[in-house]
C-alpha atoms as a PDB file:
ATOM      1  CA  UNK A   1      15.999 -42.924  27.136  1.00  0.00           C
ATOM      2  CA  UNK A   2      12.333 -42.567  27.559  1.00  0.00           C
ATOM      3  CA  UNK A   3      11.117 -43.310  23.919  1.00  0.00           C
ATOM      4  CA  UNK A   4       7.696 -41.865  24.509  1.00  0.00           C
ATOM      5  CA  UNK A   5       8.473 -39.266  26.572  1.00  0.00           C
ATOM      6  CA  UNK A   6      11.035 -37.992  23.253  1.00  0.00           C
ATOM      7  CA  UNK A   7       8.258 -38.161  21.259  1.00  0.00           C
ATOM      8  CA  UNK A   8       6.039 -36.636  23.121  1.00  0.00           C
ATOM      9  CA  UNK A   9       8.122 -33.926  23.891  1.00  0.00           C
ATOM     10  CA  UNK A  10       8.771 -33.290  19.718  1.00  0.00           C
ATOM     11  CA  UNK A  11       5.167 -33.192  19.364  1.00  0.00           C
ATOM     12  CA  UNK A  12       4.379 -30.752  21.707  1.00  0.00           C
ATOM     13  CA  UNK A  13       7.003 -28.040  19.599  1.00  0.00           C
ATOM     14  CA  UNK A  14       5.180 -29.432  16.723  1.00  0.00           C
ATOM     15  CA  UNK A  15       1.923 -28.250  17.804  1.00  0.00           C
ATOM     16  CA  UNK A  16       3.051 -24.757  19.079  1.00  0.00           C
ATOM     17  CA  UNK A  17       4.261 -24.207  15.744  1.00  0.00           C
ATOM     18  CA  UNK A  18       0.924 -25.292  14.032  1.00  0.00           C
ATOM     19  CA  UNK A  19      -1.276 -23.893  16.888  1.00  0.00           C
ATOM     20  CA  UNK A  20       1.172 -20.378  15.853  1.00  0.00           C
ATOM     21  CA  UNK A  21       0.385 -20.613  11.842  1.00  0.00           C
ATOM     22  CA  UNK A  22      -3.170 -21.639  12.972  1.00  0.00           C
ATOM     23  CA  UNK A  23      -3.691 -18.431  14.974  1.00  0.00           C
ATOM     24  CA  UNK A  24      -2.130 -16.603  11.760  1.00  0.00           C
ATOM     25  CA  UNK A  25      -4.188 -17.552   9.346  1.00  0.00           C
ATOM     26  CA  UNK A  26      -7.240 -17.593  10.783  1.00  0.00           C
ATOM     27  CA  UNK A  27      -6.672 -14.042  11.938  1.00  0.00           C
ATOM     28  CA  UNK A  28      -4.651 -12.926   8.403  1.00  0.00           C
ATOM     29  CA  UNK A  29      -6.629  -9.863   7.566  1.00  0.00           C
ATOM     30  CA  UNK A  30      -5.456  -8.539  10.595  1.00  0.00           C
ATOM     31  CA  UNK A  31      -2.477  -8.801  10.457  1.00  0.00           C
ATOM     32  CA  UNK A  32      -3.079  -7.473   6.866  1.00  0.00           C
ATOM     33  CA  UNK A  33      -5.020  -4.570   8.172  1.00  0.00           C
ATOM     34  CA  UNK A  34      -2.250  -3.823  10.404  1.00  0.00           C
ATOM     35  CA  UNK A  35       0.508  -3.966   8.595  1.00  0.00           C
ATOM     36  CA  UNK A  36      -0.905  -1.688   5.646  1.00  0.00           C
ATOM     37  CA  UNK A  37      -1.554   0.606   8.338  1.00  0.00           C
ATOM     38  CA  UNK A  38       1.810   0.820   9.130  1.00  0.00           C
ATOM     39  CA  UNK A  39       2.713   1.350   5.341  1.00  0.00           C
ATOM     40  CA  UNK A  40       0.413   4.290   4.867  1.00  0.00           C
ATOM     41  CA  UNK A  41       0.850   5.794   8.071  1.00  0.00           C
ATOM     42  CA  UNK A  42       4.670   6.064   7.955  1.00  0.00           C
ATOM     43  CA  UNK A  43       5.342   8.533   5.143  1.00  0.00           C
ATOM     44  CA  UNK A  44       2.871  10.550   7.169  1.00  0.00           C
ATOM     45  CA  UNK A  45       5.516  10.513  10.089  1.00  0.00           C
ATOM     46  CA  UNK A  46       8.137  11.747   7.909  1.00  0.00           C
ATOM     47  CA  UNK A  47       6.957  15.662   7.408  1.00  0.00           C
ATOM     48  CA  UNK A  48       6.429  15.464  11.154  1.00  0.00           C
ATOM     49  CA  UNK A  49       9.868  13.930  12.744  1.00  0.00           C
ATOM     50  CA  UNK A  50      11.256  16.771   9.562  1.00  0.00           C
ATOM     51  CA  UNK A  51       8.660  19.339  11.395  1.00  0.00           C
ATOM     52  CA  UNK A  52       9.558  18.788  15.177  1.00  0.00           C
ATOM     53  CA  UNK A  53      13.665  18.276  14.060  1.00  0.00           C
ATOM     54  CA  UNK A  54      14.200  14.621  13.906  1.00  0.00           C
ATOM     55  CA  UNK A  55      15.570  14.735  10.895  1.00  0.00           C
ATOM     56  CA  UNK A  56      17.363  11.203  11.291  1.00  0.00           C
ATOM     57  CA  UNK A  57      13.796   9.560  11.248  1.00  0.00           C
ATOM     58  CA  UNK A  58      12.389  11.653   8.572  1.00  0.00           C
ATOM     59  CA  UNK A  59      15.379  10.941   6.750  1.00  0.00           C
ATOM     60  CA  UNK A  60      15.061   7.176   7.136  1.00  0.00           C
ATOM     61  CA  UNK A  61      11.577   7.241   5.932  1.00  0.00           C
ATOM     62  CA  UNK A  62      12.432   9.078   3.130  1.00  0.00           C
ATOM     63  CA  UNK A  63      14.868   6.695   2.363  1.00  0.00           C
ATOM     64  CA  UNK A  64      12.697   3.683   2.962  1.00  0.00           C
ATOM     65  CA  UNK A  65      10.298   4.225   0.487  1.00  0.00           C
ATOM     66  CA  UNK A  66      12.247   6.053  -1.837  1.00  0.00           C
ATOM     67  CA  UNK A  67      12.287   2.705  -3.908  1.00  0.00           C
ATOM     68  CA  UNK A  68       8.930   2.093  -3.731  1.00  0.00           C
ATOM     69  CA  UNK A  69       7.809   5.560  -5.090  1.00  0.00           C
ATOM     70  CA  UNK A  70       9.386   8.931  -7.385  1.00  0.00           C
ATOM     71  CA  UNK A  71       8.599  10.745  -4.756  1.00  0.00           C
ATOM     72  CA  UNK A  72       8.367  14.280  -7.160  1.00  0.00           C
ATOM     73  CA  UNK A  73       7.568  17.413  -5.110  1.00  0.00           C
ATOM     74  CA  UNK A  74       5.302  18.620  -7.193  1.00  0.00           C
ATOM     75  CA  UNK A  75       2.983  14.994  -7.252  1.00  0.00           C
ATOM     76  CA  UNK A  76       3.252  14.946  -3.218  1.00  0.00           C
ATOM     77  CA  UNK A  77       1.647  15.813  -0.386  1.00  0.00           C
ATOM     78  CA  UNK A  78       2.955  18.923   2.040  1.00  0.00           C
ATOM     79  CA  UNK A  79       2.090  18.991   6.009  1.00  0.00           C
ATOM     80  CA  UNK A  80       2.534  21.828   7.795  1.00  0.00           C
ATOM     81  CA  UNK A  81       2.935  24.394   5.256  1.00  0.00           C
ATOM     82  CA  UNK A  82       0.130  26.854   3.692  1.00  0.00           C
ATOM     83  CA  UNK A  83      -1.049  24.710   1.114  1.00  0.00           C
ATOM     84  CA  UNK A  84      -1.377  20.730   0.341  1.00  0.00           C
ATOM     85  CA  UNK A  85       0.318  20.473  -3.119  1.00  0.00           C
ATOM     86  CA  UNK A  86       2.615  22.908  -5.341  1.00  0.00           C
ATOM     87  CA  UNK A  87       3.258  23.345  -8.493  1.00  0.00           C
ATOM     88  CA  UNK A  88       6.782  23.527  -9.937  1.00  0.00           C
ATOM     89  CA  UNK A  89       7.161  27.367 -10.341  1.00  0.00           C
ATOM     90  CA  UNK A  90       6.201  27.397  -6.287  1.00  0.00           C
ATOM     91  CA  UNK A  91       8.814  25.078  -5.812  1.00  0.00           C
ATOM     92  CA  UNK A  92      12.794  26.760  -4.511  1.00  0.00           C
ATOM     93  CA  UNK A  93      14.207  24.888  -7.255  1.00  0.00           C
ATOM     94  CA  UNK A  94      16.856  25.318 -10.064  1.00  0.00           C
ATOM     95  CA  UNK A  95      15.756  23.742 -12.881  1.00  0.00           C
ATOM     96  CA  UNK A  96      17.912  23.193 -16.140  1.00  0.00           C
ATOM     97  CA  UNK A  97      15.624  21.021 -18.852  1.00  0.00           C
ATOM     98  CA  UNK A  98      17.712  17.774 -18.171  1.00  0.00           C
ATOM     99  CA  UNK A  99      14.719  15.437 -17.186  1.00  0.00           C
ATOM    100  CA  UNK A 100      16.904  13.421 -15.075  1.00  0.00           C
ATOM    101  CA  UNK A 101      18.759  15.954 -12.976  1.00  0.00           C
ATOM    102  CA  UNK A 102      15.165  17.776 -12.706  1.00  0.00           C
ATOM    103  CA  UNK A 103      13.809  14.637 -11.799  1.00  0.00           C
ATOM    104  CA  UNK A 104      16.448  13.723  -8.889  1.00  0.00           C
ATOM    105  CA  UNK A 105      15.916  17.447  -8.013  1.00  0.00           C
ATOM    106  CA  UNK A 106      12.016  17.401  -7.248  1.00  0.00           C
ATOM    107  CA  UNK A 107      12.532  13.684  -5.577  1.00  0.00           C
ATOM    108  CA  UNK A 108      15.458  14.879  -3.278  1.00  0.00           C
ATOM    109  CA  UNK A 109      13.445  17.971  -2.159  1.00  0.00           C
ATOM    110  CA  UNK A 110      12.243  17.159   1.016  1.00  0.00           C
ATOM    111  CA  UNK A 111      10.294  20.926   2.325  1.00  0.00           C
ATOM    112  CA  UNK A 112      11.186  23.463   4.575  1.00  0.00           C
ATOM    113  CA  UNK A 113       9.548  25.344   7.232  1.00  0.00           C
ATOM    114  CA  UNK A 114       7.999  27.601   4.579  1.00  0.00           C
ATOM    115  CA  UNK A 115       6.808  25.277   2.437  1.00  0.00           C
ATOM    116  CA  UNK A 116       6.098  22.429   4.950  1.00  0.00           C
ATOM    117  CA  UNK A 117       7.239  18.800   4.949  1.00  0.00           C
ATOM    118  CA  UNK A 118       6.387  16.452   1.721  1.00  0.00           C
ATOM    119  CA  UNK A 119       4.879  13.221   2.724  1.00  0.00           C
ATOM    120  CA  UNK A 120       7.332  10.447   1.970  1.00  0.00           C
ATOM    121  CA  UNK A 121       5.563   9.328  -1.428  1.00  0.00           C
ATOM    122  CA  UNK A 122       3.492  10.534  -3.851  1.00  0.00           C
ATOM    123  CA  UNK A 123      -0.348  11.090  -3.686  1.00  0.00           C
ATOM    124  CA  UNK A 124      -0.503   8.348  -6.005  1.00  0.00           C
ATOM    125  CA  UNK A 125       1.073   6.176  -3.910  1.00  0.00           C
ATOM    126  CA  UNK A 126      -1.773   7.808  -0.771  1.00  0.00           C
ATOM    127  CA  UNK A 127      -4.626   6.415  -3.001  1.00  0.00           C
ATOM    128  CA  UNK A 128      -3.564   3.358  -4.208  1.00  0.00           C
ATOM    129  CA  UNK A 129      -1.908   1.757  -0.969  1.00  0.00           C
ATOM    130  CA  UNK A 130      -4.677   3.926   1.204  1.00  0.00           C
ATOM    131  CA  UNK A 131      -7.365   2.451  -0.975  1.00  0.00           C
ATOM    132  CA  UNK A 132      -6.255  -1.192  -0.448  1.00  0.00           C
ATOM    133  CA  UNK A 133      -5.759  -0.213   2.992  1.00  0.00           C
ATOM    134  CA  UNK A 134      -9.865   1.256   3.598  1.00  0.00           C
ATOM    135  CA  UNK A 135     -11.379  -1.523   1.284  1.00  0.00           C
ATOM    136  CA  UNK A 136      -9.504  -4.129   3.528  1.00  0.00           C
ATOM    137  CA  UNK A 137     -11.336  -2.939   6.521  1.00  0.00           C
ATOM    138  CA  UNK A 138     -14.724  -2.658   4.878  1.00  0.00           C
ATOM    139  CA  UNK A 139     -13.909  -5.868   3.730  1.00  0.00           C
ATOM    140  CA  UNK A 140     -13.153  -7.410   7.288  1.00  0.00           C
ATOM    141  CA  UNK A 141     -16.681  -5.515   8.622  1.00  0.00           C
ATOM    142  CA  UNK A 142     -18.812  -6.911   6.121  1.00  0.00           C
ATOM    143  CA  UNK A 143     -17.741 -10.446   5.706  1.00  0.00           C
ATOM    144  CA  UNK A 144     -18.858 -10.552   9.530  1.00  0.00           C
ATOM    145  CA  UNK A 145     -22.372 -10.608   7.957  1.00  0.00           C
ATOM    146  CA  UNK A 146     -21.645 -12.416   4.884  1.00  0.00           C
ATOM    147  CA  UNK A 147     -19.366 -14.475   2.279  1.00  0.00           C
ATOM    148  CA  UNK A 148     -18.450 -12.406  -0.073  1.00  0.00           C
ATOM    149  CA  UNK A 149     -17.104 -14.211  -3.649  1.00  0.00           C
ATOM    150  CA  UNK A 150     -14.158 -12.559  -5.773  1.00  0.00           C
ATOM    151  CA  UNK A 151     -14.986 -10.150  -8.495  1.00  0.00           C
ATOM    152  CA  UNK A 152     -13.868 -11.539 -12.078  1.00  0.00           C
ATOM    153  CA  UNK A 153     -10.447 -10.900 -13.173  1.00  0.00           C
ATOM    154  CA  UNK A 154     -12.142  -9.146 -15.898  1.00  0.00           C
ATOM    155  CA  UNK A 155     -13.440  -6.373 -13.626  1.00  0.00           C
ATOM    156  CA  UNK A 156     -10.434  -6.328 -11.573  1.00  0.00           C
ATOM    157  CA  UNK A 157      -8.452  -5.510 -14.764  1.00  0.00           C
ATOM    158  CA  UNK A 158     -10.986  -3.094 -15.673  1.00  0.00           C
ATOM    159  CA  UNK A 159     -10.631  -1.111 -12.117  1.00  0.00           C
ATOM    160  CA  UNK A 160      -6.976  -1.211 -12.696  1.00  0.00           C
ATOM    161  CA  UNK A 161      -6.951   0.152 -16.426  1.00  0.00           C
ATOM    162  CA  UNK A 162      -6.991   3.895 -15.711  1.00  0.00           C
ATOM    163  CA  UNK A 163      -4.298   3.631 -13.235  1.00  0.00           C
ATOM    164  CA  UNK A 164      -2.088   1.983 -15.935  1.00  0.00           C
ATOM    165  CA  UNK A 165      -3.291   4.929 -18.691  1.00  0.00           C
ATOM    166  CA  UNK A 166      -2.873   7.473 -16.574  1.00  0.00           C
ATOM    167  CA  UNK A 167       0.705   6.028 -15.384  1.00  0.00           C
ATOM    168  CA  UNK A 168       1.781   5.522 -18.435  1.00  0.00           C
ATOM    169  CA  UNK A 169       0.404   8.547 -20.622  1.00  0.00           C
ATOM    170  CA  UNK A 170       1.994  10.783 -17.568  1.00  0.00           C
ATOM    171  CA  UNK A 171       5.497   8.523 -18.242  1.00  0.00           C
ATOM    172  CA  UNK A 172       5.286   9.400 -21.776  1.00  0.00           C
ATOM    173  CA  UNK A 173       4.547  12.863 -21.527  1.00  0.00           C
ATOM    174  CA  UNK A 174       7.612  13.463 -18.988  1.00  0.00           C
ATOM    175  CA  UNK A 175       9.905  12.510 -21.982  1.00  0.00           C
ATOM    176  CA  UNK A 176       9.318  15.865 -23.476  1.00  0.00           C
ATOM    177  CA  UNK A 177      10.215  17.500 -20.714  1.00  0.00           C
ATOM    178  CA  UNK A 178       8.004  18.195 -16.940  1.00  0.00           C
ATOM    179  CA  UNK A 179       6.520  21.251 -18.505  1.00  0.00           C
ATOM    180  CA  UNK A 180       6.460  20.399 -22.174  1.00  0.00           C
ATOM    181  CA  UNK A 181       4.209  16.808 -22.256  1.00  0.00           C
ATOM    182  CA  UNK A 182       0.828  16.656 -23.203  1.00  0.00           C
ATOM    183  CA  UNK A 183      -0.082  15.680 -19.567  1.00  0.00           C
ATOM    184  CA  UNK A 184       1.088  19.086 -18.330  1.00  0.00           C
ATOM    185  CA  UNK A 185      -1.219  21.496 -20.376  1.00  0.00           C
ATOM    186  CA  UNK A 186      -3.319  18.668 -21.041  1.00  0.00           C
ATOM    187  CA  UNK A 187      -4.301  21.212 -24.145  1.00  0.00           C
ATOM    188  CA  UNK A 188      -6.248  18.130 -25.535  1.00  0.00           C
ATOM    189  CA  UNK A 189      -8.834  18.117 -22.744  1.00  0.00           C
ATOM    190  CA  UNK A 190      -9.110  22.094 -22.450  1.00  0.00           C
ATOM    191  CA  UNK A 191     -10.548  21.765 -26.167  1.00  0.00           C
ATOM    192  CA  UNK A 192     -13.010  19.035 -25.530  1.00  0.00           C
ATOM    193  CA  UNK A 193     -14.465  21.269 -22.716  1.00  0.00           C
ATOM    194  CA  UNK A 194     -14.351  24.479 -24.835  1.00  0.00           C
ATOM    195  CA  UNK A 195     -12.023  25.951 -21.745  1.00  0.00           C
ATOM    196  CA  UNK A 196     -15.222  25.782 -19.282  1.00  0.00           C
ATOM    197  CA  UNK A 197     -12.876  25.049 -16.664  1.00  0.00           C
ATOM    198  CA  UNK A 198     -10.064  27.643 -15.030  1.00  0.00           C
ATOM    199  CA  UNK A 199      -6.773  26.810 -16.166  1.00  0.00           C
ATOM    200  CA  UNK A 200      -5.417  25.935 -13.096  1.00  0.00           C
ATOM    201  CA  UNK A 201      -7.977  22.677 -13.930  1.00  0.00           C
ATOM    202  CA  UNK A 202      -5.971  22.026 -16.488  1.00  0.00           C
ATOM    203  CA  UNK A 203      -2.314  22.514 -16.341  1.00  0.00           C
ATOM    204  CA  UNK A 204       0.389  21.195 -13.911  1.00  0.00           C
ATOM    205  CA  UNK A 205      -0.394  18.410 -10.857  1.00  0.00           C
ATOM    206  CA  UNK A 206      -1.320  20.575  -7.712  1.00  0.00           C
ATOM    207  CA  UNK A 207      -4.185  19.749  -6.206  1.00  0.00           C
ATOM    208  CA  UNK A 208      -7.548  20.227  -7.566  1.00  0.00           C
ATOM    209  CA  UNK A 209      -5.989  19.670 -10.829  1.00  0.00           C
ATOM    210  CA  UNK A 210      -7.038  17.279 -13.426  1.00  0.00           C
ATOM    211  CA  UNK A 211      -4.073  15.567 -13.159  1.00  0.00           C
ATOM    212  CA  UNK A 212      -4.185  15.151  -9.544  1.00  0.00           C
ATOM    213  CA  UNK A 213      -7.782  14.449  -9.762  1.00  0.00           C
ATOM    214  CA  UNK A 214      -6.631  11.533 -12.020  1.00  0.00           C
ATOM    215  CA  UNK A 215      -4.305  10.365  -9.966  1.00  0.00           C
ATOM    216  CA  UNK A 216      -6.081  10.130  -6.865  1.00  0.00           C
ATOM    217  CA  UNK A 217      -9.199   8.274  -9.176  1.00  0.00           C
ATOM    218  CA  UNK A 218      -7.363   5.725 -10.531  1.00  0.00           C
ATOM    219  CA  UNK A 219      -5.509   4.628  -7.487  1.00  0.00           C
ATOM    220  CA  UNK A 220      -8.596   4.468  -5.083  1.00  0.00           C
ATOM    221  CA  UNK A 221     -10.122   2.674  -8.338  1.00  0.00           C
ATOM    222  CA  UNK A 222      -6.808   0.139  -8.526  1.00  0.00           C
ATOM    223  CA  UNK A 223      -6.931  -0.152  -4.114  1.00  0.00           C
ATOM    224  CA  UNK A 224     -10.649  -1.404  -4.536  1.00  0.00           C
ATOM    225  CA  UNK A 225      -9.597  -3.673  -7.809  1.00  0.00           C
ATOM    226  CA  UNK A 226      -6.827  -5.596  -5.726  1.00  0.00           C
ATOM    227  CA  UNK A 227      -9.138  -5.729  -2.946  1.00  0.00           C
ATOM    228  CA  UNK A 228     -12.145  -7.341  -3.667  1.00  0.00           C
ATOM    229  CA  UNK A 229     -10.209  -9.500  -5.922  1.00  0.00           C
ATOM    230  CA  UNK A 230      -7.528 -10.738  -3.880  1.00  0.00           C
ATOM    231  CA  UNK A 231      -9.183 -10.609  -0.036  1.00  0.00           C
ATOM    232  CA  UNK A 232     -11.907 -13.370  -0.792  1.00  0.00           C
ATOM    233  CA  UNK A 233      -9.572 -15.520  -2.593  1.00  0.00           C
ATOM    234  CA  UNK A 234      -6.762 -15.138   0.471  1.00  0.00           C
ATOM    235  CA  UNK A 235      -9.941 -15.769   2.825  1.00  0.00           C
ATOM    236  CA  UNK A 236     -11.046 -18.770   1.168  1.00  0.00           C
ATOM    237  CA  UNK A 237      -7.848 -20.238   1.237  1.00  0.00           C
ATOM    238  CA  UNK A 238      -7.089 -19.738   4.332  1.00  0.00           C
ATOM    239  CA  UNK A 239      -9.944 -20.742   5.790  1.00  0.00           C
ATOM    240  CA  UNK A 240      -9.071 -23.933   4.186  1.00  0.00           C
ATOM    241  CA  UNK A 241      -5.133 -24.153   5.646  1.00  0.00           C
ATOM    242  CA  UNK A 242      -7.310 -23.732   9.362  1.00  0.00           C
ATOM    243  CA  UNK A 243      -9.129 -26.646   8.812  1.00  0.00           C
ATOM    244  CA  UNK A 244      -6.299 -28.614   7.765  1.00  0.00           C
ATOM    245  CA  UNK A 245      -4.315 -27.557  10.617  1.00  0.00           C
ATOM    246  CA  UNK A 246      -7.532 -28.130  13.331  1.00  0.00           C
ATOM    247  CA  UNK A 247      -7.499 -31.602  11.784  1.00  0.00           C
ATOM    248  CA  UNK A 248      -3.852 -32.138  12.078  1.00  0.00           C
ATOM    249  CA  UNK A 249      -3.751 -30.653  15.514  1.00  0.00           C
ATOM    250  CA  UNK A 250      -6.778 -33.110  16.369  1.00  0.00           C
ATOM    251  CA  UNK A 251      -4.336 -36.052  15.653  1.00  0.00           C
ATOM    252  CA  UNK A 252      -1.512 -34.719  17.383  1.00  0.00           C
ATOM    253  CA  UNK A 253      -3.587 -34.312  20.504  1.00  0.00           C
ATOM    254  CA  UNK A 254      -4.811 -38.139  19.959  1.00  0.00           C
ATOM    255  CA  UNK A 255      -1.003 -39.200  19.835  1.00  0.00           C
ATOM    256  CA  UNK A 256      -0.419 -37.274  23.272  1.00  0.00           C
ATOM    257  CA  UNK A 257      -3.373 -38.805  25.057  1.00  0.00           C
ATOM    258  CA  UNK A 258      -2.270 -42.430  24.113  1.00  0.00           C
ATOM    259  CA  UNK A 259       1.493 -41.618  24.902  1.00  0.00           C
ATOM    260  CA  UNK A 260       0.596 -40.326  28.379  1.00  0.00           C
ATOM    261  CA  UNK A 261      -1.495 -43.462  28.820  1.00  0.00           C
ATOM    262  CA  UNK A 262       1.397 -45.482  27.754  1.00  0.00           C
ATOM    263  CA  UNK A 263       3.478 -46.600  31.274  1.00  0.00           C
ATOM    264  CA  UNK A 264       5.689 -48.821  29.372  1.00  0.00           C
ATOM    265  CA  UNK A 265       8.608 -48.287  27.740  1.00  0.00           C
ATOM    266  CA  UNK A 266       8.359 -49.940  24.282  1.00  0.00           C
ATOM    267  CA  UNK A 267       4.289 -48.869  24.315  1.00  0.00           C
ATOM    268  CA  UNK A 268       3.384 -52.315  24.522  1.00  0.00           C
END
């Protein structure tokens, strides 16, 4: 056996595999940029593989993300129907009071060709993901020109407080029922505006309503909070696993060159 031909040989897979996490990490947000793209974009193809009759596809999206989101009818996005968002008396549904069963009812209701095709999660889930998604390639544009540092964990937090008040005051008000909460009227806010708004401002989750306006807010808000919080931190690490691996790859390439000058067997 050719000792330093063996070794030579196990270095060279070594390298490929560093070269390979090398090529990763130095081009990460890329890969990140990609990948949420693929997130947000497929419970866009879901209405349309429902719309065009391929409902095995639109059925597997549905599926997919069905743990990652409630996926309510009336808190979701409609393609190819008259209007974007509707509220639960537009909805073909029997309701009976029983949160849960109403609950699995407005989740499992998928559109029709009336209606149009609901988008596989809510538009919650459009802003927040959507939001990390945009700021991630402003992000990648701009550091082009310049380093950009973290923001405190104390304004990330603060960026990602109204999605947690709005999350959980909409939580709380579904215990009393989808119609009956304080989030549905939202009574409280009609008074501190003296009713200066139409009603449909107020009550229900279609769009244009305060609620959806709220929801759409406070996830952009929390997209941007993750963001510029997390991306510089990722980048600065990462930058630093490149150098290590350029280094370690530098020594590697120093062990090949004296190997192939080595014409003995024992390297002496």
């Amino acid at each position: 056996m050719n000792l330093p031909q063996t070794q030579s040989l196990q270095i060279r897979r070594r390298l490929r595999i560093i070269r390979v996490t090398r090529y990763m990490f130095r081009h990460w947000l890329a890969i990140v940029v990609v990948l949420l793209g693929i997130l947000n974009a497929l419970p866009f193809l879901a209405p349309v593989a429902m719309r065009f009759g391929w409902t095995a596809g639109g059925d597997a999206i549905y599926l997919l993300y069905s743990p990652l989101c409630h996926q309510m009818a009336q808190r979701s996005f409609f393609i190819f129907g008259p209007k974007a968002m509707y509220s639960l008396d537009e909805l073909p549904l029997n309701f009976n009071g029983n949160n849960i069963t109403d609950l699995l009812l407005l989740k499992a209701f998928q559109g029709n060709s009336d209606l149009g095709w609901k988008v596989a999660w809510s538009d919650r889930m459009v802003a927040m993901y959507g939001g990390i998604w945009i700021a991630s390639i402003v992000y990648g544009l701009l550091r082009r020109k310049s380093n950009f540092n973290s923001i405190s964990i104390w304004i990330a937090l603060l960026l990602t407080l109204p999605i947690t008040i709005d999350g959980i005051t909409h939580m709380v008000s579904d215990l009393n029922g989808l119609t009956a909460g304080f989030r549905f009227n939202n009574e409280w806010l009609a008074k501190l505006t003296t009713h200066s708004l139409p009603d449909s401002f107020y009550q229900g989750d279609a769009f244009g309503s305060f609620n959806s306006w709220m929801r759409l807010a406070s996830g952009v808000l929390f997209g941007i909070g993750i963001a510029a919080f997390g991306l510089p931190l990722v980048n600065a690490e990462s930058r630093s696993i490149v150098r290590t691996l350029s280094e370690k790859l530098a020594r590697y390439d120093e062990r090949i060159d004296y190997s192939s000058n080595d014409h003995t067997p024992n390297g002496a």
